[in-house]
PDB file of N, CA and C in Angstrom:
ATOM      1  N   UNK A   1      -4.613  16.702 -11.525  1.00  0.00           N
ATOM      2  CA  UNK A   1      -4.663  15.278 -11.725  1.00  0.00           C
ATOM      3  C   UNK A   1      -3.264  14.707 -11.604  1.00  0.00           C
ATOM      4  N   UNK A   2      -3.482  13.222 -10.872  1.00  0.00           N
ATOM      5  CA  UNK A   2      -1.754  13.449 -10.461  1.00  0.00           C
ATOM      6  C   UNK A   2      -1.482  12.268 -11.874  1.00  0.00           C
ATOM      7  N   UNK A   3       0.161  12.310 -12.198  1.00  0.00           N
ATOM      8  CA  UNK A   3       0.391  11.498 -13.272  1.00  0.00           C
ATOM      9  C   UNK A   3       1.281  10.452 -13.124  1.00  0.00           C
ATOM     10  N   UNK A   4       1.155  10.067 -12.154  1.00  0.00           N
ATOM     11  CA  UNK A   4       1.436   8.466 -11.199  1.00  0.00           C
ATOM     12  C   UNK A   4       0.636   7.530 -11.619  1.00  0.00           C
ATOM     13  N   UNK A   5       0.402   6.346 -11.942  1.00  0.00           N
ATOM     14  CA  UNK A   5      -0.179   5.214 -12.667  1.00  0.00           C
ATOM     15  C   UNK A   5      -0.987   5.253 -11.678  1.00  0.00           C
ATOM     16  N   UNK A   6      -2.092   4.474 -11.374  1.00  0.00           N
ATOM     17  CA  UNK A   6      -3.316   4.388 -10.503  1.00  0.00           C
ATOM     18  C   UNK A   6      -3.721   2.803 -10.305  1.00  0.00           C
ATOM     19  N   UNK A   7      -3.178   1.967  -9.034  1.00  0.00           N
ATOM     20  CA  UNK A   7      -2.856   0.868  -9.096  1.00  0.00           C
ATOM     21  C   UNK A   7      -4.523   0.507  -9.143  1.00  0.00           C
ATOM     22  N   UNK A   8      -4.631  -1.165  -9.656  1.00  0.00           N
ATOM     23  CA  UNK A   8      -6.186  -1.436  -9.801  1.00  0.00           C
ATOM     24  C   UNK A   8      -7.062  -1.509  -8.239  1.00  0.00           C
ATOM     25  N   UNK A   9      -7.901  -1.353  -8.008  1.00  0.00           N
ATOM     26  CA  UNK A   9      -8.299  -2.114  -6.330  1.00  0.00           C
ATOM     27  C   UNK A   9      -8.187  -3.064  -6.065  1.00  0.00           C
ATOM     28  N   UNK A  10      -7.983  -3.342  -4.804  1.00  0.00           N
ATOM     29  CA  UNK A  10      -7.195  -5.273  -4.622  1.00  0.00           C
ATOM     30  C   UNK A  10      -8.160  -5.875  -4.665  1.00  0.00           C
ATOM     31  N   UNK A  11      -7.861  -6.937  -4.807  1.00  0.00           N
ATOM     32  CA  UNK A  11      -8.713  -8.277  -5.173  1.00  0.00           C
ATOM     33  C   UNK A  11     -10.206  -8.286  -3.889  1.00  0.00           C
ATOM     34  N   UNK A  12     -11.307  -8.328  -4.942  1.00  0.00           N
ATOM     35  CA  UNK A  12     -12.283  -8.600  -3.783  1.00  0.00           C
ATOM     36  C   UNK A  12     -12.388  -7.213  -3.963  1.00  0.00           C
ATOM     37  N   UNK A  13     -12.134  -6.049  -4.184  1.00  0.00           N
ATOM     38  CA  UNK A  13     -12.947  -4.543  -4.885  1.00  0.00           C
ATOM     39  C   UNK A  13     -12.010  -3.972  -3.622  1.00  0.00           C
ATOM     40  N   UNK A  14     -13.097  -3.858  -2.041  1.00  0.00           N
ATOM     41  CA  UNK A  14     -12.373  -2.916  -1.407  1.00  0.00           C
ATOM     42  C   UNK A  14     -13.768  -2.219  -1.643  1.00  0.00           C
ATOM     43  N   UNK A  15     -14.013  -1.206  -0.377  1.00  0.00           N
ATOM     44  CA  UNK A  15     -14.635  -0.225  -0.001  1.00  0.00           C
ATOM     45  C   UNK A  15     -14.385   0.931  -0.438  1.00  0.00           C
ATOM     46  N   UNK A  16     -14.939   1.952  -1.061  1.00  0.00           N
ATOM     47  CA  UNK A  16     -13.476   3.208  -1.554  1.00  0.00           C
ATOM     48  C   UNK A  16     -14.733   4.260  -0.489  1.00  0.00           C
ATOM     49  N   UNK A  17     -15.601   3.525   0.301  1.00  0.00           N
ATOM     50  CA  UNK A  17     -15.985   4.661   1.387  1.00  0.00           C
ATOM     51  C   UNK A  17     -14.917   4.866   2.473  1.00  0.00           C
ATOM     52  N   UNK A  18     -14.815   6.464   3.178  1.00  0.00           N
ATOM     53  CA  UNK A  18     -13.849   6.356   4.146  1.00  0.00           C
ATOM     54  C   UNK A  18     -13.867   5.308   5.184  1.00  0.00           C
ATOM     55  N   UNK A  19     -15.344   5.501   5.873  1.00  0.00           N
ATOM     56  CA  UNK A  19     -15.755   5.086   7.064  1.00  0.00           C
ATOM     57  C   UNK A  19     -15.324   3.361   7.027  1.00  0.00           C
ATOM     58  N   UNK A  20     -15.149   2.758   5.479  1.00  0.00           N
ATOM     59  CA  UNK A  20     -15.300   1.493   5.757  1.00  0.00           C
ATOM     60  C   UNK A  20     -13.658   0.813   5.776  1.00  0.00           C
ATOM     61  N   UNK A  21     -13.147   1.791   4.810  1.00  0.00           N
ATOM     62  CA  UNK A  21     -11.793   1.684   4.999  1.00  0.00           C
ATOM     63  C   UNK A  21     -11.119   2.100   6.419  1.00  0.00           C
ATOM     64  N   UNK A  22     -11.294   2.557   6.982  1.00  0.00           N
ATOM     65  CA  UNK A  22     -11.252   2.914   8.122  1.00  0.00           C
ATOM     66  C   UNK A  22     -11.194   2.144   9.272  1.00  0.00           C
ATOM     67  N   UNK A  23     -12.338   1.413   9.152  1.00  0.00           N
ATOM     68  CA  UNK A  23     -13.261   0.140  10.009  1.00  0.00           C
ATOM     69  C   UNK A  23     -11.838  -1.044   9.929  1.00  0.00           C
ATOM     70  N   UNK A  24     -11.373  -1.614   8.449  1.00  0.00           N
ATOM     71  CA  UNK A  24     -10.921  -2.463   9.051  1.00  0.00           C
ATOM     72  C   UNK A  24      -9.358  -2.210   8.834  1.00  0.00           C
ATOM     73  N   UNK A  25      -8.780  -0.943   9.351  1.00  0.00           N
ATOM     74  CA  UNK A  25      -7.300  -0.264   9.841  1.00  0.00           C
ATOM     75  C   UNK A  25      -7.224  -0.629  11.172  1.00  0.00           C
ATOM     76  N   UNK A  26      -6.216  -1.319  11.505  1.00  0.00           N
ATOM     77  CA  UNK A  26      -5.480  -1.394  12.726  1.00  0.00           C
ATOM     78  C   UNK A  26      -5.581  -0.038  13.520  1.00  0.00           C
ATOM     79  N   UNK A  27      -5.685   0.414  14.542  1.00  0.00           N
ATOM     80  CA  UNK A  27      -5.856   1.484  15.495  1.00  0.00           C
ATOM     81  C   UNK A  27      -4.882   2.329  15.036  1.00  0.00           C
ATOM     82  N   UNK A  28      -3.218   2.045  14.485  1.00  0.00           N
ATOM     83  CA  UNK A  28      -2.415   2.626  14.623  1.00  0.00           C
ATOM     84  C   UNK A  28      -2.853   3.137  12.805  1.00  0.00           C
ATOM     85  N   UNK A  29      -2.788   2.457  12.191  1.00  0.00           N
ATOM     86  CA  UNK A  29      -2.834   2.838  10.724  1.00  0.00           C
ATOM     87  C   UNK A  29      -4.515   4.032  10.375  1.00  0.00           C
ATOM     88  N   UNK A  30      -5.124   3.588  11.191  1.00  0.00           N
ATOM     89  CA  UNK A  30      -6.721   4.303  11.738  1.00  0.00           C
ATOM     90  C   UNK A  30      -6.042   5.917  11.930  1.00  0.00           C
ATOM     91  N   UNK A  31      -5.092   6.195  12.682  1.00  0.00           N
ATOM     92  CA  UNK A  31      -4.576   7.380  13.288  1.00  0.00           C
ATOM     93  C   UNK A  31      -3.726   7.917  12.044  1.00  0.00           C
ATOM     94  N   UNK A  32      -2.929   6.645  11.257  1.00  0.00           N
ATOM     95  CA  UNK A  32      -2.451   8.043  10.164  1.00  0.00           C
ATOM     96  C   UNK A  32      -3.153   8.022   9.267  1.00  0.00           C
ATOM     97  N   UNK A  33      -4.153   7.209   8.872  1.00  0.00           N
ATOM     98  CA  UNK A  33      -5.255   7.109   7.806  1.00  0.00           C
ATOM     99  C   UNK A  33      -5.975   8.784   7.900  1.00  0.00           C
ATOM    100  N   UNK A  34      -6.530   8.851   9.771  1.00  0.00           N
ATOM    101  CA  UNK A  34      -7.177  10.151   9.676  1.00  0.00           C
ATOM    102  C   UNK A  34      -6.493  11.689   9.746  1.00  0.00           C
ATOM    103  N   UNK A  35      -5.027  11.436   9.919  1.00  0.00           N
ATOM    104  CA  UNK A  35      -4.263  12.208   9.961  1.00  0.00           C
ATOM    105  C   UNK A  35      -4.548  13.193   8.329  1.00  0.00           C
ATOM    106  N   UNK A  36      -4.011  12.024   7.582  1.00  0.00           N
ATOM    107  CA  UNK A  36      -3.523  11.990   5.984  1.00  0.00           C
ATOM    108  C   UNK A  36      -5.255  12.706   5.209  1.00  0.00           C
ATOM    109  N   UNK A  37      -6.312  12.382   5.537  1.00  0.00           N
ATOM    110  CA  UNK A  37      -7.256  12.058   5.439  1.00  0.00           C
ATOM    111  C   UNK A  37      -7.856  14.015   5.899  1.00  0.00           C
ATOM    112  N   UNK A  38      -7.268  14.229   6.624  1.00  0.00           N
ATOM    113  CA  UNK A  38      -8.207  15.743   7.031  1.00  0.00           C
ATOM    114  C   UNK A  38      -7.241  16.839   6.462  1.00  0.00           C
ATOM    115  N   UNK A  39      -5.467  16.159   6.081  1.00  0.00           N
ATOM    116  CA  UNK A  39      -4.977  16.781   5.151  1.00  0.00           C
ATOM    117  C   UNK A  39      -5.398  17.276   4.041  1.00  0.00           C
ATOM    118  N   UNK A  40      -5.788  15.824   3.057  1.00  0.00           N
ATOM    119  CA  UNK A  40      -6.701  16.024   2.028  1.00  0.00           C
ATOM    120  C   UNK A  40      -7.760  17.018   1.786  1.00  0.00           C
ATOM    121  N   UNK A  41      -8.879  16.571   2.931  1.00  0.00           N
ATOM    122  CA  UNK A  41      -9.806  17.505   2.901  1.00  0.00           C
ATOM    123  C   UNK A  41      -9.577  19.048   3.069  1.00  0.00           C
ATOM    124  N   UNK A  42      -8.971  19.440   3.617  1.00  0.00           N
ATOM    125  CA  UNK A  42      -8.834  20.619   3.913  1.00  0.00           C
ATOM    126  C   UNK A  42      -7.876  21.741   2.208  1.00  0.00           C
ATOM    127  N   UNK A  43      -6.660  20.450   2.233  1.00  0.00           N
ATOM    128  CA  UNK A  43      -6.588  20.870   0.730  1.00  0.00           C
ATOM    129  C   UNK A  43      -7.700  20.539  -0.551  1.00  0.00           C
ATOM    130  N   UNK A  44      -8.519  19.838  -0.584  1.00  0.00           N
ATOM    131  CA  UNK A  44     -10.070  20.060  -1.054  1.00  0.00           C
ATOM    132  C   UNK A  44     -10.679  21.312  -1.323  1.00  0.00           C
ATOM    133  N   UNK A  45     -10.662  21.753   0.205  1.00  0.00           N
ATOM    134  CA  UNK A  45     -11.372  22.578   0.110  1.00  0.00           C
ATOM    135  C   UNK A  45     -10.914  23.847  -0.839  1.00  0.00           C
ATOM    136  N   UNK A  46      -9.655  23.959  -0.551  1.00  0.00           N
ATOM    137  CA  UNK A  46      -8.498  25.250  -1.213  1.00  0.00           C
ATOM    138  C   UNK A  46      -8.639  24.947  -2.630  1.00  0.00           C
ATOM    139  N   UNK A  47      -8.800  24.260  -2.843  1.00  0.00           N
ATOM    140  CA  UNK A  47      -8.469  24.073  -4.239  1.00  0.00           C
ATOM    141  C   UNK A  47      -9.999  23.746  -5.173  1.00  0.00           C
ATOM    142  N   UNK A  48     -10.784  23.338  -4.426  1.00  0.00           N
ATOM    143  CA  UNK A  48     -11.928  22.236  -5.408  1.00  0.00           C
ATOM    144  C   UNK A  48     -11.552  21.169  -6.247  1.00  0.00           C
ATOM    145  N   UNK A  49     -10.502  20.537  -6.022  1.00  0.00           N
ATOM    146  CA  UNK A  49     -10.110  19.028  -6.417  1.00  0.00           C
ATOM    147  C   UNK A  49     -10.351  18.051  -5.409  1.00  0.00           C
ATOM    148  N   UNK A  50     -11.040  17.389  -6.142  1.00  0.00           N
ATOM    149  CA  UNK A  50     -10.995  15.750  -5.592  1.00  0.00           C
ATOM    150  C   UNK A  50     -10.248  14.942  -5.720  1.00  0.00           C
ATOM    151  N   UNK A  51      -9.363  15.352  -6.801  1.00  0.00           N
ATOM    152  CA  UNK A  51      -8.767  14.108  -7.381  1.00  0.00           C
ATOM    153  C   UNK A  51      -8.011  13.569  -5.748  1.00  0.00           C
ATOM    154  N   UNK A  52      -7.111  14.501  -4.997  1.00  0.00           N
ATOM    155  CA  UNK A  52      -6.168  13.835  -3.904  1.00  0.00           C
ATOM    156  C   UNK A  52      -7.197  12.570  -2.956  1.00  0.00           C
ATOM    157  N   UNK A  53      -8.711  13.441  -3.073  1.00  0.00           N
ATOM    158  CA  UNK A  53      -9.399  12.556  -2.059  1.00  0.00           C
ATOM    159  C   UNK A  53      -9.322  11.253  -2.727  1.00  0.00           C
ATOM    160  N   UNK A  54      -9.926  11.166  -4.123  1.00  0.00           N
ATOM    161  CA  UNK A  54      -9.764  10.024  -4.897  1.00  0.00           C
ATOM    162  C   UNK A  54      -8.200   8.869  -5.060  1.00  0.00           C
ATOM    163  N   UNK A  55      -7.393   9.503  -4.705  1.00  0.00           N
ATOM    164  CA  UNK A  55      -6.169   9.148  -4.775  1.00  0.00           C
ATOM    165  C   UNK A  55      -5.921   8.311  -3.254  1.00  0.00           C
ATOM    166  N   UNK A  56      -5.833   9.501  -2.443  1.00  0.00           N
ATOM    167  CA  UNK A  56      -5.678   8.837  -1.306  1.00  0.00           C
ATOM    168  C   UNK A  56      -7.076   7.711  -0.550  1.00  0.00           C
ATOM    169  N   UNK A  57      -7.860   7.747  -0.904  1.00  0.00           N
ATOM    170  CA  UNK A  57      -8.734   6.362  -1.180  1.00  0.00           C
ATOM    171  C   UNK A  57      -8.447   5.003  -1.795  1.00  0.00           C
ATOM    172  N   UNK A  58      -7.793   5.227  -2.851  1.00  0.00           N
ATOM    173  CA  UNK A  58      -7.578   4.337  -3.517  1.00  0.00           C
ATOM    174  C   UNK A  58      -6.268   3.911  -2.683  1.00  0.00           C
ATOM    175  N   UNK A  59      -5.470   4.708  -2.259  1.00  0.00           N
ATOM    176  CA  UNK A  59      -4.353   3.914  -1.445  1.00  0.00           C
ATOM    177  C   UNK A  59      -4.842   3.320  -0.353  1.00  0.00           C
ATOM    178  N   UNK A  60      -5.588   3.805   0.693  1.00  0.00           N
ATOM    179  CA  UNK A  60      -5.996   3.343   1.485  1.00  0.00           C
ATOM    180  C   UNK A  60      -6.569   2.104   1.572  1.00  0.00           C
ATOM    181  N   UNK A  61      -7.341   1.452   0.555  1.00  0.00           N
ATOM    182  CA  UNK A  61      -8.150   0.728  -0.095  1.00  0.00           C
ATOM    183  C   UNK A  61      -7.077  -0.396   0.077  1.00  0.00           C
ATOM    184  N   UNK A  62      -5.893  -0.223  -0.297  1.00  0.00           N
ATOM    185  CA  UNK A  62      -4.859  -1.522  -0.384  1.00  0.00           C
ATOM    186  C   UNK A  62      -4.419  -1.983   1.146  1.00  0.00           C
ATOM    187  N   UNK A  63      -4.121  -0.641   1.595  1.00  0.00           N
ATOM    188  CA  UNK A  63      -3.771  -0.808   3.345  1.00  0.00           C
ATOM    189  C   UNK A  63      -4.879  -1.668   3.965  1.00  0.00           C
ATOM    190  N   UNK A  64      -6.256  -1.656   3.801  1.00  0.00           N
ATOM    191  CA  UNK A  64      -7.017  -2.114   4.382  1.00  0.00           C
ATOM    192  C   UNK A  64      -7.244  -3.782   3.716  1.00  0.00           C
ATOM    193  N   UNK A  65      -7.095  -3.829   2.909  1.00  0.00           N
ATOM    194  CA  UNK A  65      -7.133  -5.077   2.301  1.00  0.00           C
ATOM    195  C   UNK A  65      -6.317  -5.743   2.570  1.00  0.00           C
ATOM    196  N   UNK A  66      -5.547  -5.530   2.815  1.00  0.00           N
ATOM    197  CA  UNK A  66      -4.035  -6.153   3.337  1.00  0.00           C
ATOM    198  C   UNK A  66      -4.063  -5.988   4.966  1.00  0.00           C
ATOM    199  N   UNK A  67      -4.619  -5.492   5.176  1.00  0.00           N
ATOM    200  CA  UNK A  67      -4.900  -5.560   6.576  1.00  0.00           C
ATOM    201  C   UNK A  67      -5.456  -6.681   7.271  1.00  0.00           C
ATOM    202  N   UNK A  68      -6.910  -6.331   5.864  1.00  0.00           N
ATOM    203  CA  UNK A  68      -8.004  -8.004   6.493  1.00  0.00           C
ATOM    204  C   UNK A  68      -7.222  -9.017   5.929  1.00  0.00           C
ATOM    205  N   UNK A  69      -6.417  -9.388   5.237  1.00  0.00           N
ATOM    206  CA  UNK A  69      -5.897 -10.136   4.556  1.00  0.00           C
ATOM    207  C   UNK A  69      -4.927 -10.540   5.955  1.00  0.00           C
ATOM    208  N   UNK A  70      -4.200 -10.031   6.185  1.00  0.00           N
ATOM    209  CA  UNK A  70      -3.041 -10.351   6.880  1.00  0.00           C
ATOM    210  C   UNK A  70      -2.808  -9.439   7.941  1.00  0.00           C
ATOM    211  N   UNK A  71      -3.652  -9.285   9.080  1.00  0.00           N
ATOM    212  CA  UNK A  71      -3.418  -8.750  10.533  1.00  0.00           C
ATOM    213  C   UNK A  71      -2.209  -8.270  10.872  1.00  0.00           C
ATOM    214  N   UNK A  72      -1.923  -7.081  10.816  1.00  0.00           N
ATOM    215  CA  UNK A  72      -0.880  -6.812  11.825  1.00  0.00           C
ATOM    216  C   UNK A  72       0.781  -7.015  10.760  1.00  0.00           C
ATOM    217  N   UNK A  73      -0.037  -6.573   9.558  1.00  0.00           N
ATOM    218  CA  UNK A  73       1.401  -6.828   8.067  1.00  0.00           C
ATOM    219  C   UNK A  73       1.951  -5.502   8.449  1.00  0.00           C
ATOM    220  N   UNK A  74       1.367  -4.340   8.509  1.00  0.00           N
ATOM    221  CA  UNK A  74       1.905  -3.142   8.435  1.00  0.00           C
ATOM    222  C   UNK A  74       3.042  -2.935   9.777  1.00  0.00           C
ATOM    223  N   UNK A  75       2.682  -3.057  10.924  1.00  0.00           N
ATOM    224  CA  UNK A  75       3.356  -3.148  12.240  1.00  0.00           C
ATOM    225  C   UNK A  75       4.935  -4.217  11.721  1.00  0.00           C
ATOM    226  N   UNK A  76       4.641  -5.075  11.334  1.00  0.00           N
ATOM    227  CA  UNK A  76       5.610  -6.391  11.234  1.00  0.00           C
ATOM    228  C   UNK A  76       6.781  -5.363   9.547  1.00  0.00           C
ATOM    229  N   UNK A  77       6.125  -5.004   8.962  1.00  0.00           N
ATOM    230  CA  UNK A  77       6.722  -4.256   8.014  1.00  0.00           C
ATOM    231  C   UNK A  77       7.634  -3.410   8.761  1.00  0.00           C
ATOM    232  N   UNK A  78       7.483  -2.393   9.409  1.00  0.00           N
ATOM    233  CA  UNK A  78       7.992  -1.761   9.921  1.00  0.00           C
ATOM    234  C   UNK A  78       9.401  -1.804  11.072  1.00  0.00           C
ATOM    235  N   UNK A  79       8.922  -2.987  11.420  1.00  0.00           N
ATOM    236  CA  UNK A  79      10.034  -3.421  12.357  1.00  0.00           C
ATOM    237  C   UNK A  79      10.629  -4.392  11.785  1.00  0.00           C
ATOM    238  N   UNK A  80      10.604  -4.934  10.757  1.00  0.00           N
ATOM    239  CA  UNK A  80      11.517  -5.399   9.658  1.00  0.00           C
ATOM    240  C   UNK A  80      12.701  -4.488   9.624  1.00  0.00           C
ATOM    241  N   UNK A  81      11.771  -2.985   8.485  1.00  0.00           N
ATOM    242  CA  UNK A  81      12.913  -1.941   8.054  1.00  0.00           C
ATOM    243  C   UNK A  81      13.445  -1.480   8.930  1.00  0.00           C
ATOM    244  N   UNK A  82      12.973  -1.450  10.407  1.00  0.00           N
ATOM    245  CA  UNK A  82      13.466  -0.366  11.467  1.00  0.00           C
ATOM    246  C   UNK A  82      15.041  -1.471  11.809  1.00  0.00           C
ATOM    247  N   UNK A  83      14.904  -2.822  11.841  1.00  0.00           N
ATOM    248  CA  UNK A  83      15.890  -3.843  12.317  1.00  0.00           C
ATOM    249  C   UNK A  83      17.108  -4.204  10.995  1.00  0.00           C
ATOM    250  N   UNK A  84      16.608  -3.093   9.997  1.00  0.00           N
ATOM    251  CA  UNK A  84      17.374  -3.471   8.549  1.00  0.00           C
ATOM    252  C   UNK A  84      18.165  -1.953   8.914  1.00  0.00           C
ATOM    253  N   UNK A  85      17.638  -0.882   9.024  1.00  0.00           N
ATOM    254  CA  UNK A  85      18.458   0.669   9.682  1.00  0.00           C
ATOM    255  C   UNK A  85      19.068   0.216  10.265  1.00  0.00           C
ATOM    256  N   UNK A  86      18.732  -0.734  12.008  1.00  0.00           N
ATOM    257  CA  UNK A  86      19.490  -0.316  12.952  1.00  0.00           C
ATOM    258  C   UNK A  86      20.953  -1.287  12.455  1.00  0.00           C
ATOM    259  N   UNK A  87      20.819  -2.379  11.879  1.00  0.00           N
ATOM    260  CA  UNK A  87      22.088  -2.935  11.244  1.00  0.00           C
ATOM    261  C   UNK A  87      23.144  -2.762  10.673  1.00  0.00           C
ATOM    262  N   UNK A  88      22.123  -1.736   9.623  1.00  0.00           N
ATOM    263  CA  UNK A  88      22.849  -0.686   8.475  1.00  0.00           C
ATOM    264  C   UNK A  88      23.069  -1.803   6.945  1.00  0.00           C
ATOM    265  N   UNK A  89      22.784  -2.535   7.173  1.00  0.00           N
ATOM    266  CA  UNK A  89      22.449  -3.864   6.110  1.00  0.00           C
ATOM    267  C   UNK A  89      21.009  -5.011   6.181  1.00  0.00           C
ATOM    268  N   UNK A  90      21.064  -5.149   5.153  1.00  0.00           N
ATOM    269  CA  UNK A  90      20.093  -5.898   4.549  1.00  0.00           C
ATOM    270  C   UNK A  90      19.975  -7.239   5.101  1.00  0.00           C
ATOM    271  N   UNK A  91      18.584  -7.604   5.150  1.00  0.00           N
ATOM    272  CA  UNK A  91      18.189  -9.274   6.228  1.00  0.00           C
ATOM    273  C   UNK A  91      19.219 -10.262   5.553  1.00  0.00           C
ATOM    274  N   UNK A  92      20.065 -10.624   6.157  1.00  0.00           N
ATOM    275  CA  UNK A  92      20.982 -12.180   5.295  1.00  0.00           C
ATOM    276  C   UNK A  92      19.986 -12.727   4.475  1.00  0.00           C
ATOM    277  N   UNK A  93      18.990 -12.778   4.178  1.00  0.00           N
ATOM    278  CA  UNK A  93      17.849 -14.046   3.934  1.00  0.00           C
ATOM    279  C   UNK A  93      17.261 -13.111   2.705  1.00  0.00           C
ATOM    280  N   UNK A  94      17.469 -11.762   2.515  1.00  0.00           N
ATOM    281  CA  UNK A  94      16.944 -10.580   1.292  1.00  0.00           C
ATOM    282  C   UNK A  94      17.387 -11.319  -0.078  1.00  0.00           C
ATOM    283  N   UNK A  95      16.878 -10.927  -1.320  1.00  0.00           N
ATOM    284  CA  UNK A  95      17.427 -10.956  -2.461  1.00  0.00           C
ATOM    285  C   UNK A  95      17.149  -9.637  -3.008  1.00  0.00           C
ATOM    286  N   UNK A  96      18.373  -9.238  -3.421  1.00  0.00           N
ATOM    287  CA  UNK A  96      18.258  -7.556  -3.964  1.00  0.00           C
ATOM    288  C   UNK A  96      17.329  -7.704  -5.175  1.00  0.00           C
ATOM    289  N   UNK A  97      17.385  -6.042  -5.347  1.00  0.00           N
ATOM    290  CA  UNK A  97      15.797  -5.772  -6.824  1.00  0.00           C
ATOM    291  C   UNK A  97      16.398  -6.862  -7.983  1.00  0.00           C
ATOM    292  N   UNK A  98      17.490  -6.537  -8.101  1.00  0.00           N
ATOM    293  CA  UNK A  98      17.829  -7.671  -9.442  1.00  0.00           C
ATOM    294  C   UNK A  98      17.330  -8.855  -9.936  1.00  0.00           C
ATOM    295  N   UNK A  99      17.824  -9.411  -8.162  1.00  0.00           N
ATOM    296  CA  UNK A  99      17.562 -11.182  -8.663  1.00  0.00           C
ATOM    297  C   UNK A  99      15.931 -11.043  -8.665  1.00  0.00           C
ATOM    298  N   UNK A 100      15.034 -10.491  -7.594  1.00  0.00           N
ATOM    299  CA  UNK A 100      13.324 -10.304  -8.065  1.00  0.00           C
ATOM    300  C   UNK A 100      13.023 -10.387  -9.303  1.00  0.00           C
ATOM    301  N   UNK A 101      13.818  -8.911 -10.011  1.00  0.00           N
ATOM    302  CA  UNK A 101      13.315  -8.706 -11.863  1.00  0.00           C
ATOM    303  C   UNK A 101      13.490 -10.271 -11.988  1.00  0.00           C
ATOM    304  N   UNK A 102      14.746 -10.962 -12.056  1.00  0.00           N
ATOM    305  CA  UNK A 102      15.477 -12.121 -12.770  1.00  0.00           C
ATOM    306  C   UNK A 102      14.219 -13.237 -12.530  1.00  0.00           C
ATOM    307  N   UNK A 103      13.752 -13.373 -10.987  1.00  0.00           N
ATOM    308  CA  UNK A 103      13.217 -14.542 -10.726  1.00  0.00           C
ATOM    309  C   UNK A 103      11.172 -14.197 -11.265  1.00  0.00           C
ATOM    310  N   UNK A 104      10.848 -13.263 -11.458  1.00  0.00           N
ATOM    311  CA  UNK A 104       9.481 -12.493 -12.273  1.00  0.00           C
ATOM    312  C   UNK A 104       9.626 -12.825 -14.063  1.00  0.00           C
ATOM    313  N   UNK A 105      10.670 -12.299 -14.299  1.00  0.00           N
ATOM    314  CA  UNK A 105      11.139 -12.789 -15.524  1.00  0.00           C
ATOM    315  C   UNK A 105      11.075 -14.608 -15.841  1.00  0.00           C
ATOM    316  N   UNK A 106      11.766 -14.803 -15.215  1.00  0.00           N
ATOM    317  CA  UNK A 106      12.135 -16.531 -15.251  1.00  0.00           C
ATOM    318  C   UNK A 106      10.323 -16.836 -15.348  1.00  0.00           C
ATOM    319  N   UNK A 107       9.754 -16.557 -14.242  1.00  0.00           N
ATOM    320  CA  UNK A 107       8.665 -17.188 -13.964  1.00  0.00           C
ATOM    321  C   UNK A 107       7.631 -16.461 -15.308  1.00  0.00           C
ATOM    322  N   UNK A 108       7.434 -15.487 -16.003  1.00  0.00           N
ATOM    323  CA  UNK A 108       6.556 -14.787 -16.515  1.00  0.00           C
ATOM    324  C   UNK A 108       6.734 -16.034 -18.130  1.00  0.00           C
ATOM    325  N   UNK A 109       8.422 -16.616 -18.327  1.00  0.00           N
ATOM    326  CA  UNK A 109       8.640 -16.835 -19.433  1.00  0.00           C
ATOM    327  C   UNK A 109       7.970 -18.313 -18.847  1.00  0.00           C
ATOM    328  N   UNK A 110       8.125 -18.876 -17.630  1.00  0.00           N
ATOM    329  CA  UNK A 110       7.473 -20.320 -17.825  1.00  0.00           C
ATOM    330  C   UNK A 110       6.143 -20.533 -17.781  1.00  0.00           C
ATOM    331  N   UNK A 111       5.359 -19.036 -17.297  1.00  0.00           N
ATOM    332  CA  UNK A 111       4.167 -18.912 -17.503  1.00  0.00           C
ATOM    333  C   UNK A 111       3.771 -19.131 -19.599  1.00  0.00           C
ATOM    334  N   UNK A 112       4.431 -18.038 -20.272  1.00  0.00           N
ATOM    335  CA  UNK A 112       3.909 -17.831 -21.453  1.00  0.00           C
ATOM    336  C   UNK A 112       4.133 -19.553 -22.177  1.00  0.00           C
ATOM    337  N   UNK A 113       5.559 -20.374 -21.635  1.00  0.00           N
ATOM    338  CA  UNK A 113       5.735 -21.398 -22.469  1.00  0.00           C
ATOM    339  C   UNK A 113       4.499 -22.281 -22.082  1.00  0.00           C
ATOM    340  N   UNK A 114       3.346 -22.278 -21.116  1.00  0.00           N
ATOM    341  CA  UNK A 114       2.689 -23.376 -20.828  1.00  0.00           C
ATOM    342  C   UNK A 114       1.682 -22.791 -21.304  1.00  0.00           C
ATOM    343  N   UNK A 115       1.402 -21.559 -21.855  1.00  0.00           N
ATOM    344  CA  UNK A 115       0.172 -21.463 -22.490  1.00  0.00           C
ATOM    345  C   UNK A 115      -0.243 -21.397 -23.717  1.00  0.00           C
TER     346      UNK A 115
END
């Protein structure tokens, strides 16, 4: 059992069948979905745990949701980070982890004062 937190399913549930998660993966994410996917199984079999199948479902589950959600996020992700390597620095337009915590914070406290 792995002891990594177990994020909730995205909004709107999500399919946790392969075939359906599958269905709505981009061709390219489809190929490491089934890559990752016969990994699993095969360590399945060695072992008699499910849990990885269960695991890697549940990740998948987000990829695909975010998929139907927003076409073509994963591709555009990628050539983000690949154009942030080839620079060797960060997008001018980034705000490092800090100011995020700072600006989650800010916002979490103007959430609690209005309720």
């Amino acid at each position: 059992m792995s002891a990594d937190p177990v994020a909730p399913p995205p909004a709107g549930g999500g399919s946790s069948e392969p075939a359906a998660i599958r269905s709505q993966l981009s061709p390219d994410l489809a190929a490491i979905f089934d890559t990752e996917w016969e990994i699993v199984l095969e360590a399945a079999k060695r072992t008699q745990d499910l849990q990885a199948i269960h695991d890697l479902l549940n990740h998948w589950r987000h990829f695909a949701a975010a998929e139907a959600a927003e076409p073509g996020w994963y591709s555009r992700m990628q050539e983000h980070t690949a154009r942030i390597l080839a620079n060797g620095a960060p997008d001018p337009d980034s705000i490092s982890g800090q100011e995020v915590r700072a600006r989650i914070e800010a916002h979490l406290r103007g959430a609690a004062a209005r309720d």
